[in-house]
Protein backbone atom coordinates (compact mmCIF):
# COMPACT_ATOMS: atom_id res chain seq x y z
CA UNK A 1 -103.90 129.59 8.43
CA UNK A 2 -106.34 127.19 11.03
CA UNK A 3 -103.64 124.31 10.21
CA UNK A 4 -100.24 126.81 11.62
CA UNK A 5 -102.50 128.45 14.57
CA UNK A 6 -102.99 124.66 15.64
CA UNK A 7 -99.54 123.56 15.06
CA UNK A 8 -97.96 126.63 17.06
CA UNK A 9 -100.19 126.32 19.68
CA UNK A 10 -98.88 122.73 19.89
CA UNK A 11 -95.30 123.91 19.87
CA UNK A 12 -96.01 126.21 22.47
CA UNK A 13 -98.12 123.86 24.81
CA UNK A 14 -94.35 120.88 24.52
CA UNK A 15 -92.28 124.33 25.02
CA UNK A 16 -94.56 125.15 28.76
CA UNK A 17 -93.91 121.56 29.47
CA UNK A 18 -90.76 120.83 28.99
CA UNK A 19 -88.78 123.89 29.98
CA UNK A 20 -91.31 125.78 32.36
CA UNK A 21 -91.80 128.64 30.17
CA UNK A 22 -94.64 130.42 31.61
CA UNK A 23 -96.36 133.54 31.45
CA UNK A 24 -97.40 136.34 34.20
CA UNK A 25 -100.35 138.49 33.73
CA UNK A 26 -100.53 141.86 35.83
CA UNK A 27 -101.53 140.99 39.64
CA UNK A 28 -101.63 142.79 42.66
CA UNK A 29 -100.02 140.27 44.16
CA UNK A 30 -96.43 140.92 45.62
CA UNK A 31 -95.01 137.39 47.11
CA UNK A 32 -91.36 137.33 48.84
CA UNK A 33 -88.76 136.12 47.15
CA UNK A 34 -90.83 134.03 44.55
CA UNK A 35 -89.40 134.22 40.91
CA UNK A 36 -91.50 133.60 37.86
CA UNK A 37 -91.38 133.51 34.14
CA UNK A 38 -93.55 133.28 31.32
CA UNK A 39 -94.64 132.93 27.78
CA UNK A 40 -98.27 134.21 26.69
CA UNK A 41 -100.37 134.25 23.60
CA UNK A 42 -102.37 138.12 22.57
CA UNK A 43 -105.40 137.20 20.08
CA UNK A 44 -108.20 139.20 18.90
CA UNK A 45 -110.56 137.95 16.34
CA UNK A 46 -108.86 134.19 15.57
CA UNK A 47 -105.90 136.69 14.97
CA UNK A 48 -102.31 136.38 16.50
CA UNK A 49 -101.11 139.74 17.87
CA UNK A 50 -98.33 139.49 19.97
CA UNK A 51 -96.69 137.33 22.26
CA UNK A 52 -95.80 138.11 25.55
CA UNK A 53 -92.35 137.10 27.40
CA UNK A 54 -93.00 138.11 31.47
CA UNK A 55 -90.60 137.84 34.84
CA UNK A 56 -91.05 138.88 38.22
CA UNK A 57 -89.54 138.59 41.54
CA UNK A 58 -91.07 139.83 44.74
CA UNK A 59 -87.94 141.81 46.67
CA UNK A 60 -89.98 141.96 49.54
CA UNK A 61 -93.95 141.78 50.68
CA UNK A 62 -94.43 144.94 49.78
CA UNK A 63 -92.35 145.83 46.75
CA UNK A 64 -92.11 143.92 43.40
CA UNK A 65 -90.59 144.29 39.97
CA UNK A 66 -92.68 142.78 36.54
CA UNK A 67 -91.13 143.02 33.18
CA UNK A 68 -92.87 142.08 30.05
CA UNK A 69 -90.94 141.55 26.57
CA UNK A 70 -93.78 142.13 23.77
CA UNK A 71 -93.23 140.44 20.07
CA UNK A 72 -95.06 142.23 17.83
CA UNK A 73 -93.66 141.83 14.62
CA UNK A 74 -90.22 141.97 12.52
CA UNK A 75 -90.19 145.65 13.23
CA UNK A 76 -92.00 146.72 16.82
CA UNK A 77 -90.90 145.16 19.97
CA UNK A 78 -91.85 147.06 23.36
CA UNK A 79 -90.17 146.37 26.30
CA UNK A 80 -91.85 147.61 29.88
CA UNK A 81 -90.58 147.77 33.08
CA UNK A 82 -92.61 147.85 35.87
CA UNK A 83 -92.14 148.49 40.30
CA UNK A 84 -95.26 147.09 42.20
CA UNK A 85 -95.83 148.57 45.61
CA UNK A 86 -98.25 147.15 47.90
CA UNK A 87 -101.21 149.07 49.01
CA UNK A 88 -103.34 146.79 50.90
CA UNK A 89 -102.72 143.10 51.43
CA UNK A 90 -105.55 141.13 53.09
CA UNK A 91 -107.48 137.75 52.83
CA UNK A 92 -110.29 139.56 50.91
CA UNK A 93 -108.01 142.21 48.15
CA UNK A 94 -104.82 143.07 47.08
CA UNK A 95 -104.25 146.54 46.08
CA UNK A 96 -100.95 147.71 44.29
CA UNK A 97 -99.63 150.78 42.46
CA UNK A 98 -97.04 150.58 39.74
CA UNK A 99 -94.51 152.36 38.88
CA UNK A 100 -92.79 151.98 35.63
CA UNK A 101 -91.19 152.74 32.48
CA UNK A 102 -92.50 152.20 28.75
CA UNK A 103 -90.07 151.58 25.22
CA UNK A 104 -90.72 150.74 21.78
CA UNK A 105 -87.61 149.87 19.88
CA UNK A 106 -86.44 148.64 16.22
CA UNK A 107 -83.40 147.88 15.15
CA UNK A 108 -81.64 148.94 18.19
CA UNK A 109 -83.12 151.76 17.43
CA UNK A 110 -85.52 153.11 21.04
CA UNK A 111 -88.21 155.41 20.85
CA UNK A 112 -91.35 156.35 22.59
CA UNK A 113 -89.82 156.03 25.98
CA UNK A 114 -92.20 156.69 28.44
CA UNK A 115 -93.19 156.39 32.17
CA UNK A 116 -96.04 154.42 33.40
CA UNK A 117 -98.30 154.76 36.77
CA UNK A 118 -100.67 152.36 37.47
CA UNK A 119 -103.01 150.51 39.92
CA UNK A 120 -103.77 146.59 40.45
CA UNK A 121 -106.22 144.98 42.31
CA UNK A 122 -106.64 141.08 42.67
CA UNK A 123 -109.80 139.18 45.03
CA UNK A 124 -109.61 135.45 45.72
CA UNK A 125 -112.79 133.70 45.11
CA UNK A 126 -111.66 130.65 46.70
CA UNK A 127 -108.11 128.39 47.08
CA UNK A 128 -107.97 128.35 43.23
CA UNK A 129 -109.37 130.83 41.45
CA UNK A 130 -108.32 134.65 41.80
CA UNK A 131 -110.47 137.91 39.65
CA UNK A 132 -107.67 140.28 38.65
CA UNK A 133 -107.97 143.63 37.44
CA UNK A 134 -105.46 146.56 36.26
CA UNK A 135 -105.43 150.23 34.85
CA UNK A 136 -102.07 152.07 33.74
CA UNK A 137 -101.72 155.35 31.90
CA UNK A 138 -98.35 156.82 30.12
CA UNK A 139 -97.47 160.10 31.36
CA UNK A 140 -96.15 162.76 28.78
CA UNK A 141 -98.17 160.23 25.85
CA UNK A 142 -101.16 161.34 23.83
CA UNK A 143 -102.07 158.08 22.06
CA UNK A 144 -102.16 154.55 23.45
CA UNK A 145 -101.65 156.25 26.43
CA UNK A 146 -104.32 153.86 28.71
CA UNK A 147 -103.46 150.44 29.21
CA UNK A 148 -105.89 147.83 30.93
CA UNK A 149 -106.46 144.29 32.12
CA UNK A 150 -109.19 142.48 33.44
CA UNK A 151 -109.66 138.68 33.95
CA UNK A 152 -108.56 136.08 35.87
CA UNK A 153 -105.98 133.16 37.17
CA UNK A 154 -106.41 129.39 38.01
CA UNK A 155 -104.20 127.39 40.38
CA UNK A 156 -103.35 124.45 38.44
CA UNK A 157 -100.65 123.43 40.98
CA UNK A 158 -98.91 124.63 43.62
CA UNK A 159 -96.49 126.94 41.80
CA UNK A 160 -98.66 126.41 37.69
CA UNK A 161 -101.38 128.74 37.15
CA UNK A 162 -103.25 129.35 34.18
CA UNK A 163 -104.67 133.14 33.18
CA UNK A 164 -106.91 134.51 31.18
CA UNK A 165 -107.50 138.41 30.43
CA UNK A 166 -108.51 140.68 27.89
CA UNK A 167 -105.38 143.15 27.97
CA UNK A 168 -104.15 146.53 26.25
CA UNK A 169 -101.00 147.44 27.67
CA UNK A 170 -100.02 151.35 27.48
CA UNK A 171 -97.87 152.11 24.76
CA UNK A 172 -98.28 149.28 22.44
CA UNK A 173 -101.04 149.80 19.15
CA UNK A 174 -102.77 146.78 17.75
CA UNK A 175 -101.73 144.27 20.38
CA UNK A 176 -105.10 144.43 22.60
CA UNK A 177 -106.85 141.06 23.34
CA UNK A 178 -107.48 137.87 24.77
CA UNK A 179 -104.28 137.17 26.73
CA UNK A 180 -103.63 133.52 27.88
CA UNK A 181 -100.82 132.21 29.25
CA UNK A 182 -99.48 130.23 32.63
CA UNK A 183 -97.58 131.55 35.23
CA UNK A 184 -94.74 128.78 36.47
CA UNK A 185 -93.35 130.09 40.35
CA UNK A 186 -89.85 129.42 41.16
């Protein structure tokens, strides 16, 4: 099991640099007309548990859209939809609410459809290095309702970062833990 943990995390490390596929965790930060897309890794206990496929485009300074694909398994995909509105924007925070909407599907097949309010905050500690930190709830849900996410990012480059965060998002069972991924700006 070591030997095809090491060899996909190879894969995946060629597939970042050759094509730019890069992930986004949850940030309060809403910038203008800047695209990004990702590709993240969910692990708990030297255990896979799902991968993460993220985009999102800033319409404006103060209004932003994230969507994040989730690979569970075979069976359970979730697909989330999220509107980030900003709330305070200034050298020391960033404070956003989201809106959004919540599915699990199989097979074509959509259920647990739910919608999602939430709040981000992000702090630079210096040029490089921002703490991030998010709570989201399902409305109308009485399990896996509270989704979370606390860590942080590291500018590698200009438009590369690299994250870290421990993660639950609402909705989704068995897929909380150590997120990491990159975030690649367009």
């Amino acid at each position: 099991m070591k030997q095809i943990k090491i060899v996909l995390i190879l894969v995946i490390a060629l597939l970042v640099l050759n094509t730019n596929l890069v992930a986004a965790m949850a940030q309060a930060e809403i910038d203008q007309d800047q695209f990004s897309l990702g590709y993240g890794i969910q692990t708990l206990e030297r255990n896979i548990k799902a991968l993460n496929f993220e985009a999102g485009y800033g319409f404006s300074p103060n209004f932003g859209l994230d969507t994040i694909y989730t690979y569970k398994d075979d069976d359970i995909h979730y697909l989330d939809l999220n509107f980030k509105f900003a709330m305070l924007d200034n050298s020391n925070y960033d404070l956003a609410a989201v809106v959004g909407y919540h599915t699990e599907y199989s097979d074509s097949d959509f259920s647990n459809e739910a919608p999602r309010l939430g709040v981000l905050y992000s702090r630079p500690e210096n040029k490089y290095l921002d703490f991030n930190f998010g709570l989201d709830f399902l409305l109308k849900e009485e399990e896996n309702y509270l989704g979370y996410t606390f860590g942080f990012d590291y500018m590698l480059t200009n438009s590369l970062f690299v994250e870290v965060a421990h993660r639950k998002i609402s909705g989704q069972e068995g897929t909380e833990g150590l997120n990491i991924s990159l975030r690649h700006y367009f």
